[in-house]
C-alpha atoms as a PDB file:
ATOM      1  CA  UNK A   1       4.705  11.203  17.744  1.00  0.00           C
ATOM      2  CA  UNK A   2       7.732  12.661  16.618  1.00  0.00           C
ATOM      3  CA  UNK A   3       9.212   9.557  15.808  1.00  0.00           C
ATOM      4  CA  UNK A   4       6.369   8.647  13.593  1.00  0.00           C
ATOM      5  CA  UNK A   5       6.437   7.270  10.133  1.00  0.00           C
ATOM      6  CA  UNK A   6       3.263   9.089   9.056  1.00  0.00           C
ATOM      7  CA  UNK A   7       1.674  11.696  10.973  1.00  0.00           C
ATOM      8  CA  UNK A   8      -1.713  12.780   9.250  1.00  0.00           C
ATOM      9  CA  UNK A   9      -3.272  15.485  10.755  1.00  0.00           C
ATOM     10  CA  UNK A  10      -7.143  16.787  10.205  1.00  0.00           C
ATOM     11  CA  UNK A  11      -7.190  15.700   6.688  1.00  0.00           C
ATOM     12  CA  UNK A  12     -10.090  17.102   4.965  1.00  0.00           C
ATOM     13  CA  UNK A  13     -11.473  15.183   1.593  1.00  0.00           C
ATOM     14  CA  UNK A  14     -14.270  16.547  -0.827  1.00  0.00           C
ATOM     15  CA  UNK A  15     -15.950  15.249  -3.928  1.00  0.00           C
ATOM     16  CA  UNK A  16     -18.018  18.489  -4.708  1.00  0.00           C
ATOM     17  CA  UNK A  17     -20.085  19.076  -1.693  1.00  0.00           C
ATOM     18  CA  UNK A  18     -19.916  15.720  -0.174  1.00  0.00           C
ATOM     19  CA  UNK A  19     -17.119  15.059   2.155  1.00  0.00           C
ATOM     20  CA  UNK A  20     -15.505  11.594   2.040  1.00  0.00           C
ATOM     21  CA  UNK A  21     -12.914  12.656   4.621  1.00  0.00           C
ATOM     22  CA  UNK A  22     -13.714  14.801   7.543  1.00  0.00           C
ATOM     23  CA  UNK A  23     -11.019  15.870   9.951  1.00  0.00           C
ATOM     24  CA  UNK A  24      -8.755  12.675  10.228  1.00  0.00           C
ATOM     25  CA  UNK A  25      -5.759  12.222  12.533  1.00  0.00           C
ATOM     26  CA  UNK A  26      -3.635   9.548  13.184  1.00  0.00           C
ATOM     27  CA  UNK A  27      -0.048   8.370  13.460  1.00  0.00           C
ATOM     28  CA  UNK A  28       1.835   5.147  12.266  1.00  0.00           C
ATOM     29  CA  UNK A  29       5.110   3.958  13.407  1.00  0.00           C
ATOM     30  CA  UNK A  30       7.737   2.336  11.730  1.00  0.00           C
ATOM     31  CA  UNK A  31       6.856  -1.587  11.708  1.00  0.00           C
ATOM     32  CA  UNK A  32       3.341  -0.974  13.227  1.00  0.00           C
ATOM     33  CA  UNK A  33       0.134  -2.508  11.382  1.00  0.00           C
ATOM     34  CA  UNK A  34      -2.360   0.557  11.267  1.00  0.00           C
ATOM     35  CA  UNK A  35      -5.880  -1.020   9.790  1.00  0.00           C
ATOM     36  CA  UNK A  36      -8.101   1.618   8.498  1.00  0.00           C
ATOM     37  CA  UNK A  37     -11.700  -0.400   8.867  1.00  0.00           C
ATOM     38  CA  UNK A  38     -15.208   0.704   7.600  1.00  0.00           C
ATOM     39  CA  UNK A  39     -17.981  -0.375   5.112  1.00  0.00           C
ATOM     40  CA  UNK A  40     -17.655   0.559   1.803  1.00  0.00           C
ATOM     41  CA  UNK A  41     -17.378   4.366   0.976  1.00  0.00           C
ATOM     42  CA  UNK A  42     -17.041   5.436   4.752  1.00  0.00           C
ATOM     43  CA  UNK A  43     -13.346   7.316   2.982  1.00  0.00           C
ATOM     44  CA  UNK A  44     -10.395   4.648   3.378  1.00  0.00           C
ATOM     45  CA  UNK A  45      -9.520   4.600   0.216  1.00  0.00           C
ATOM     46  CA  UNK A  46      -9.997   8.261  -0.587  1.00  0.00           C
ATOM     47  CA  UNK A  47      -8.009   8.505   2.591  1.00  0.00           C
ATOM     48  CA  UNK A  48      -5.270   6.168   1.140  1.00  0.00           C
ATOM     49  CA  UNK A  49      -4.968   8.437  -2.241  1.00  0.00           C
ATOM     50  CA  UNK A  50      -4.649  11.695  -0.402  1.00  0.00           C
ATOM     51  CA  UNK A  51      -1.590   9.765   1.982  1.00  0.00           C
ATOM     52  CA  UNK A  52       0.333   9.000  -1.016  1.00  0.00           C
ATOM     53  CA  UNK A  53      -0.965  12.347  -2.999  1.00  0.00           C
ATOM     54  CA  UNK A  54      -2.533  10.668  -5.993  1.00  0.00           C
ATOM     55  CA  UNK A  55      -5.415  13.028  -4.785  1.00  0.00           C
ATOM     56  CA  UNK A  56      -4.474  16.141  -2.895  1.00  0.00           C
ATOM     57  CA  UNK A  57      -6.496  16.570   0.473  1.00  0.00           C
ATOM     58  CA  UNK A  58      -8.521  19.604   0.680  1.00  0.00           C
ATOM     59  CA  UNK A  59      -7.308  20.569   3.869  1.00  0.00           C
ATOM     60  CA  UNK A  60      -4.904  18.779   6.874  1.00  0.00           C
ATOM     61  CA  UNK A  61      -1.489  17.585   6.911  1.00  0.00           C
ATOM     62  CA  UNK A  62       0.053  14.294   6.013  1.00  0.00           C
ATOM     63  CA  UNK A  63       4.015  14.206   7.627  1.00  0.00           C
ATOM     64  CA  UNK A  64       6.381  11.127   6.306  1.00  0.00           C
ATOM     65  CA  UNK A  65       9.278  10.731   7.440  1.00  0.00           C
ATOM     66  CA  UNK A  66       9.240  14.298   8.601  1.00  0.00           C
ATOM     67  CA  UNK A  67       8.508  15.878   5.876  1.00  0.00           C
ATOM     68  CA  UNK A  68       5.211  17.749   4.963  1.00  0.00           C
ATOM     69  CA  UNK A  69       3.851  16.127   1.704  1.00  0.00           C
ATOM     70  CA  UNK A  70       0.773  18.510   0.501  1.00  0.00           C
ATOM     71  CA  UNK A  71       3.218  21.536   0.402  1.00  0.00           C
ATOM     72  CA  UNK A  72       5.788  19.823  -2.252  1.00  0.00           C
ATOM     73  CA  UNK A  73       4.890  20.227  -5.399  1.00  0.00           C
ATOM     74  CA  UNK A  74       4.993  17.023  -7.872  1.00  0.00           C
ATOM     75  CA  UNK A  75       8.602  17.406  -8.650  1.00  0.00           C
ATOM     76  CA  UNK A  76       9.666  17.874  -5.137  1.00  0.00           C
ATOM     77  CA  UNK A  77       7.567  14.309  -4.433  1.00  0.00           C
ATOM     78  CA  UNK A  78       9.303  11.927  -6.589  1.00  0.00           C
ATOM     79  CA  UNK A  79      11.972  11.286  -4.529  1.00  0.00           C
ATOM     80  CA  UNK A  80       9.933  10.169  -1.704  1.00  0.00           C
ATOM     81  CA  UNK A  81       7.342   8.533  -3.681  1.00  0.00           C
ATOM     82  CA  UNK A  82       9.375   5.238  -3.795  1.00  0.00           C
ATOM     83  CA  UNK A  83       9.507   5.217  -0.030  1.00  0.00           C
ATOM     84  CA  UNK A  84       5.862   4.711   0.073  1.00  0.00           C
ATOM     85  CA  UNK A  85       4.342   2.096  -2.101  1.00  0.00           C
ATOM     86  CA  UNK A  86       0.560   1.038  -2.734  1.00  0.00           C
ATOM     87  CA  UNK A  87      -0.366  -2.659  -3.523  1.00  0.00           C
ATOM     88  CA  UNK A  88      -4.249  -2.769  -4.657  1.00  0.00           C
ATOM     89  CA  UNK A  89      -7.002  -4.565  -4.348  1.00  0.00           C
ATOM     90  CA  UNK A  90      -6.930  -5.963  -7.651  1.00  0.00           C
ATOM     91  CA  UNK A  91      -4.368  -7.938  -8.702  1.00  0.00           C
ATOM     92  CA  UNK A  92      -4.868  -8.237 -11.966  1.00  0.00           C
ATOM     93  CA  UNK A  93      -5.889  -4.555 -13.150  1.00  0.00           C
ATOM     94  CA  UNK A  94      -2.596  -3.391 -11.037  1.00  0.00           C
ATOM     95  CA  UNK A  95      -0.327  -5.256 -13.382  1.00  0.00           C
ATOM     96  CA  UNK A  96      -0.278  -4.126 -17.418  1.00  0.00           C
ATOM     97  CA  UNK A  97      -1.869  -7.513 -19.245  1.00  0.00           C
ATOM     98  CA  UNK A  98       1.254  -7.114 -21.755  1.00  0.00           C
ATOM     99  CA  UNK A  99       3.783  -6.814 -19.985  1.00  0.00           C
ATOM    100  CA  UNK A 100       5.487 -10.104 -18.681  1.00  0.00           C
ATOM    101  CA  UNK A 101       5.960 -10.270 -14.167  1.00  0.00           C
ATOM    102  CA  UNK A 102       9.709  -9.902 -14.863  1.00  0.00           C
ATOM    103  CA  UNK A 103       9.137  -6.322 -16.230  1.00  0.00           C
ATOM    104  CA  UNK A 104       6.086  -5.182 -14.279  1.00  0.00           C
ATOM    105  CA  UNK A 105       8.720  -5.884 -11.278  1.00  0.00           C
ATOM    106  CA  UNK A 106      11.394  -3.810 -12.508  1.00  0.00           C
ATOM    107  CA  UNK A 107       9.360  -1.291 -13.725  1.00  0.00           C
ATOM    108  CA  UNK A 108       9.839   1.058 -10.288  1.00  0.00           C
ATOM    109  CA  UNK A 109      13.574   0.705 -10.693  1.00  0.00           C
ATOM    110  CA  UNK A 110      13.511   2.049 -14.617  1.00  0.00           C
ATOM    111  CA  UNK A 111      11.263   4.323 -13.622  1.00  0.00           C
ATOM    112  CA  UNK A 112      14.083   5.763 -11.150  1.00  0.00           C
ATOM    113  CA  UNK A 113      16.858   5.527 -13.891  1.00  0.00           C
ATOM    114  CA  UNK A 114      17.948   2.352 -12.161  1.00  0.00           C
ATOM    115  CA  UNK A 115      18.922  -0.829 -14.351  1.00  0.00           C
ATOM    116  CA  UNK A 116      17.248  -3.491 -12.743  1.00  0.00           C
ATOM    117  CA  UNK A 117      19.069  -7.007 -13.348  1.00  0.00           C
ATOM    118  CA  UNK A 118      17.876 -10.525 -13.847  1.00  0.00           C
ATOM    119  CA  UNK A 119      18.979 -11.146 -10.274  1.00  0.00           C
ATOM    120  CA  UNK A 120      17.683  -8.524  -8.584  1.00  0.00           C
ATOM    121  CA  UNK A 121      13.894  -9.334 -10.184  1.00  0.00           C
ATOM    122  CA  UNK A 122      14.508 -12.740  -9.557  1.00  0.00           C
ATOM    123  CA  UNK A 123      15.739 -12.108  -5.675  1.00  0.00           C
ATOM    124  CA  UNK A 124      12.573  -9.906  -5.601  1.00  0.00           C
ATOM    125  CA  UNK A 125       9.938 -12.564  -6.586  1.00  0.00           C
ATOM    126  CA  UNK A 126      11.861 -15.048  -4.516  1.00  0.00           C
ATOM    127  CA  UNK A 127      11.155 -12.715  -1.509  1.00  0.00           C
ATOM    128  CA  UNK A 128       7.225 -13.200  -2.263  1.00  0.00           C
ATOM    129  CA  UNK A 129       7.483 -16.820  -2.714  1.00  0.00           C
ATOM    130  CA  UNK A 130       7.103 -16.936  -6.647  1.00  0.00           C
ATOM    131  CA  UNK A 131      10.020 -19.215  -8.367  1.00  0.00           C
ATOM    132  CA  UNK A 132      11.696 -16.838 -10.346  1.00  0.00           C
ATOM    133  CA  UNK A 133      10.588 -18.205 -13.516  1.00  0.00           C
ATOM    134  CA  UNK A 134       7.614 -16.528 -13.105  1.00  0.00           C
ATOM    135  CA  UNK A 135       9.199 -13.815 -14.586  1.00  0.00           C
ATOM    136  CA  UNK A 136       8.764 -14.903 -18.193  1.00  0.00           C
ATOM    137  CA  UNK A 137       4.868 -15.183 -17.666  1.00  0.00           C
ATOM    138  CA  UNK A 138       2.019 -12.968 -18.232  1.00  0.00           C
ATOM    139  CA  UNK A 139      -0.357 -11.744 -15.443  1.00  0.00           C
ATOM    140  CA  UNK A 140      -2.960 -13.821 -16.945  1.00  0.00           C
ATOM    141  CA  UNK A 141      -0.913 -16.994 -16.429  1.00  0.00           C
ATOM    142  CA  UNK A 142      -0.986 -16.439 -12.789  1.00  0.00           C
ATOM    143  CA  UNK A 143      -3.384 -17.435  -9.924  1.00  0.00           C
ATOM    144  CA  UNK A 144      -5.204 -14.251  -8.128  1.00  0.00           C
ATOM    145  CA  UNK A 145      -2.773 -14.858  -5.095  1.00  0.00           C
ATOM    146  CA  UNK A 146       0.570 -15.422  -7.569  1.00  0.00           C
ATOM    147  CA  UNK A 147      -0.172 -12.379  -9.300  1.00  0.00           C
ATOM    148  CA  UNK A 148      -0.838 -10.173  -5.595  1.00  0.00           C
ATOM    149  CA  UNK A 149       2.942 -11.287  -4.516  1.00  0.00           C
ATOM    150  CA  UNK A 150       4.025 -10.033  -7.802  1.00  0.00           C
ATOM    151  CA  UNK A 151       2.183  -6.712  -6.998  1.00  0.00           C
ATOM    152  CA  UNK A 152       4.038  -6.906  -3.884  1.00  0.00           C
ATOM    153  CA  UNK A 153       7.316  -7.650  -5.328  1.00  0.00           C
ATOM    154  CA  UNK A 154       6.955  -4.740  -7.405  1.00  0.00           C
ATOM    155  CA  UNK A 155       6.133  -2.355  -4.557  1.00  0.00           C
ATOM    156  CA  UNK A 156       9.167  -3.451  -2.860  1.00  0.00           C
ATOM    157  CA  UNK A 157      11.822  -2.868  -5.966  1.00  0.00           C
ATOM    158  CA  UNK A 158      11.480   0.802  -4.395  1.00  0.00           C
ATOM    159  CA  UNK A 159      12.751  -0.424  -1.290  1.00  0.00           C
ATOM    160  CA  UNK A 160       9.887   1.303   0.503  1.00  0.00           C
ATOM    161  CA  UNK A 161       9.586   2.431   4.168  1.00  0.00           C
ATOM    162  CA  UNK A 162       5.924   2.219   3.913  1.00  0.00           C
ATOM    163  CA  UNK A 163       3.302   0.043   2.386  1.00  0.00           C
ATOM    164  CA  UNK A 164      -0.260   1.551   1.353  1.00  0.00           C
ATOM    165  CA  UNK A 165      -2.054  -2.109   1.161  1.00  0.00           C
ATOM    166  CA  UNK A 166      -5.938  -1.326   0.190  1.00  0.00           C
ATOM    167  CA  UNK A 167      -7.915  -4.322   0.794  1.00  0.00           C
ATOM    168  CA  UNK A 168      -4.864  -6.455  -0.191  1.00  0.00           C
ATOM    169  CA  UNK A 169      -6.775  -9.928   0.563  1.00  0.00           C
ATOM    170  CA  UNK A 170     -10.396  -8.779  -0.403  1.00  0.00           C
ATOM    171  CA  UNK A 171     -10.545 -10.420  -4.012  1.00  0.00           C
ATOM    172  CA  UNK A 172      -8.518 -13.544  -3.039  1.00  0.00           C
ATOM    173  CA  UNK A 173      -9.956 -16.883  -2.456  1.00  0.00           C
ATOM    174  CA  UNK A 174     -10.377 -17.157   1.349  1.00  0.00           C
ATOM    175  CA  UNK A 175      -7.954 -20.477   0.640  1.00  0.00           C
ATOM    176  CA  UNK A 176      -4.879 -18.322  -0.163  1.00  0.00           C
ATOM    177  CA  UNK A 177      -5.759 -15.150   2.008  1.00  0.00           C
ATOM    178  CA  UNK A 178      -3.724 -16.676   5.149  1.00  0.00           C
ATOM    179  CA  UNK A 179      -0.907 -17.279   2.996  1.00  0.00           C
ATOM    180  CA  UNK A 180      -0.261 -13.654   1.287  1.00  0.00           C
ATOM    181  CA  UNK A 181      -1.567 -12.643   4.722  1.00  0.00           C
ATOM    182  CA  UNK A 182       1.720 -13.997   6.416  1.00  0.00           C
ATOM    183  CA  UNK A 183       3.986 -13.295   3.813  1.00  0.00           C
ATOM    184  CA  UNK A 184       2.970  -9.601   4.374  1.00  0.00           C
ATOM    185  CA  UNK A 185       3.746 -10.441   8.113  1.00  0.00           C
ATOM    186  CA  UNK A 186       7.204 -12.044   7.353  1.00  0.00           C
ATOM    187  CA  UNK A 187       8.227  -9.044   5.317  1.00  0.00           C
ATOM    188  CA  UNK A 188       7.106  -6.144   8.123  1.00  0.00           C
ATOM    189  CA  UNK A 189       9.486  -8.523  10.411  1.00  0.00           C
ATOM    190  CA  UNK A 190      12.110  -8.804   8.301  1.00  0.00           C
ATOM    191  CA  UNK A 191      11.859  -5.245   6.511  1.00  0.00           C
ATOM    192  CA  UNK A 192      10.720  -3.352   9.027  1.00  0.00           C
ATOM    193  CA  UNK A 193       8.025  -1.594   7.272  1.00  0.00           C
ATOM    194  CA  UNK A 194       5.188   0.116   8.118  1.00  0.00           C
ATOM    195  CA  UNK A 195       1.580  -0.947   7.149  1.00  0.00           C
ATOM    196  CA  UNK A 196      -1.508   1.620   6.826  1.00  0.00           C
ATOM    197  CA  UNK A 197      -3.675  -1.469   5.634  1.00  0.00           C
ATOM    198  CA  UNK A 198      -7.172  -0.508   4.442  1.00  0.00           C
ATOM    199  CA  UNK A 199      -9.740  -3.906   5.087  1.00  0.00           C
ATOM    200  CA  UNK A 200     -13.547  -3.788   5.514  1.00  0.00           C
ATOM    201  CA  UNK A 201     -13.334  -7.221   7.589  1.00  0.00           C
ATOM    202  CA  UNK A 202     -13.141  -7.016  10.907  1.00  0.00           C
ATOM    203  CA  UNK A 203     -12.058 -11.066  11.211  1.00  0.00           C
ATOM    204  CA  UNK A 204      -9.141  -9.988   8.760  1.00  0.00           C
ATOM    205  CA  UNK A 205      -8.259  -6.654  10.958  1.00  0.00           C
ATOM    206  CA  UNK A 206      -7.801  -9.186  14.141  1.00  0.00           C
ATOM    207  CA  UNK A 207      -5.448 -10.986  12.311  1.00  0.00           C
ATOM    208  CA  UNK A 208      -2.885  -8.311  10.879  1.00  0.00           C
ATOM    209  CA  UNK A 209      -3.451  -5.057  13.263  1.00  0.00           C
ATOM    210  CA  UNK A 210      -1.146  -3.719  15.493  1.00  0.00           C
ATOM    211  CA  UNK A 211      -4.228  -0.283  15.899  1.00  0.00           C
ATOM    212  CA  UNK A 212      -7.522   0.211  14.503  1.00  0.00           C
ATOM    213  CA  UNK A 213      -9.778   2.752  13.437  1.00  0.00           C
ATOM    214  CA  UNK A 214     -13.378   2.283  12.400  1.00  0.00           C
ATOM    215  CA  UNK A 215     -14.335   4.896  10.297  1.00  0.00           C
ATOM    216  CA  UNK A 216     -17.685   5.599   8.785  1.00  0.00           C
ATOM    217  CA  UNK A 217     -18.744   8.467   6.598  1.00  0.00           C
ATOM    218  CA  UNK A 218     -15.414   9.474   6.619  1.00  0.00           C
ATOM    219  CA  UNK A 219     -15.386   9.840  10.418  1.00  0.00           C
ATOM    220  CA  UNK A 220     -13.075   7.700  13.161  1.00  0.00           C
ATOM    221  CA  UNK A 221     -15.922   6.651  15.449  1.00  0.00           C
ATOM    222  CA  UNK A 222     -13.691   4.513  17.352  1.00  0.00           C
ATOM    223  CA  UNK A 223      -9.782   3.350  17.520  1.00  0.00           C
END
């Protein structure tokens, strides 16, 4: 696809002598939903760190936006890391305990020697659905689903191109899954952003997926 988002090609991932990713291709267009599905350690989330180069692959290519991202060395990187942004399965141990929502948000723009205004975190947490007085309280203070939007708000201070969203819902209560589940909806549609969204559940992958591969033992068996 040369119009693709990401283009992965034949990524290769090793621990040692065990491989967690063997030979992985795929492609993910601006907008789409990709779901990467599998039990636990079949290499979606070892696949999701060598995407966004928090662990270099062992072998393959990973192409976003064009560009050829295990070549670049760290410094040639930064500039495109805020085009692709991960949101975590926890929401709690992704935000700093000290540091109150309001500055966890505007953290990415410092970060990029940006100076992040009260209006600009506030438009941001109003984009998740959080009242922007949120922003004086600490991630404890927050429900498991309030404190995943503000993960999300933060990803999208980068204004991102691409989301990284590894078992986003997994740790929610099944009550508030639907809702972060269509926010995450609302924004593709209004953003236009791409998804590679790592889930092991195959109800949830229904749901959200544009494509799916199953993978197990860091194979695609089928998708």
């Amino acid at each position: 696809m040369s119009d693709a988002l990401l283009d992965v090609r034949d990524l290769v991932v090793r621990y040692g002598g065990v491989t967690a990713v063997d030979h992985l291709s795929f492609t993910l267009a601006p907008g789409e939903t990709l779901a990467l599905n599998g039990p636990s350690g079949c290499g979606k989330s070892s696949t999701a760190q060598a995407v966004l180069q928090l662990r270099r692959p062992d072998a393959g290519e990973v192409f976003f936006e064009g560009r050829e991202l295990t070549t670049l060395t760290e410094r040639e990187l930064r500039p495109l890391r805020p085009r692709m942004q991960p949101v975590f399965q926890d929401p709690y141990g992704s935000l700093s305990p000290r540091h109150r929502i309001r500055d966890a948000v505007a953290e990415p723009l410092r970060i990029q020697g940006r100076r992040p205004t009260t209006d600009q975190v506030a438009e941001l947490l109003d984009r998740v659905g959080l009242d922007p007085s949120y922003g004086d309280r600490l991630p404890h203070e927050l429900s498991g689903g309030q404190c995943q939007r503000a993960g999300i708000a933060r990803a999208l201070a980068s204004e991102p191109r691409l989301l990284i969203l590894d078992e986003p819902v997994s740790s929610l209560d099944p009550s508030v899954r639907a809702g972060v589940l269509n926010l995450l909806a609302d924004l593709q549609d209004d953003l236009g952003l791409g998804y590679l969204f790592i889930c092991h559940d195959r109800a949830v992958v229904r749901h959200v997926a544009d494509r799916a591969i199953e993978m197990r033992e860091g194979r695609v068996i089928s998708g």
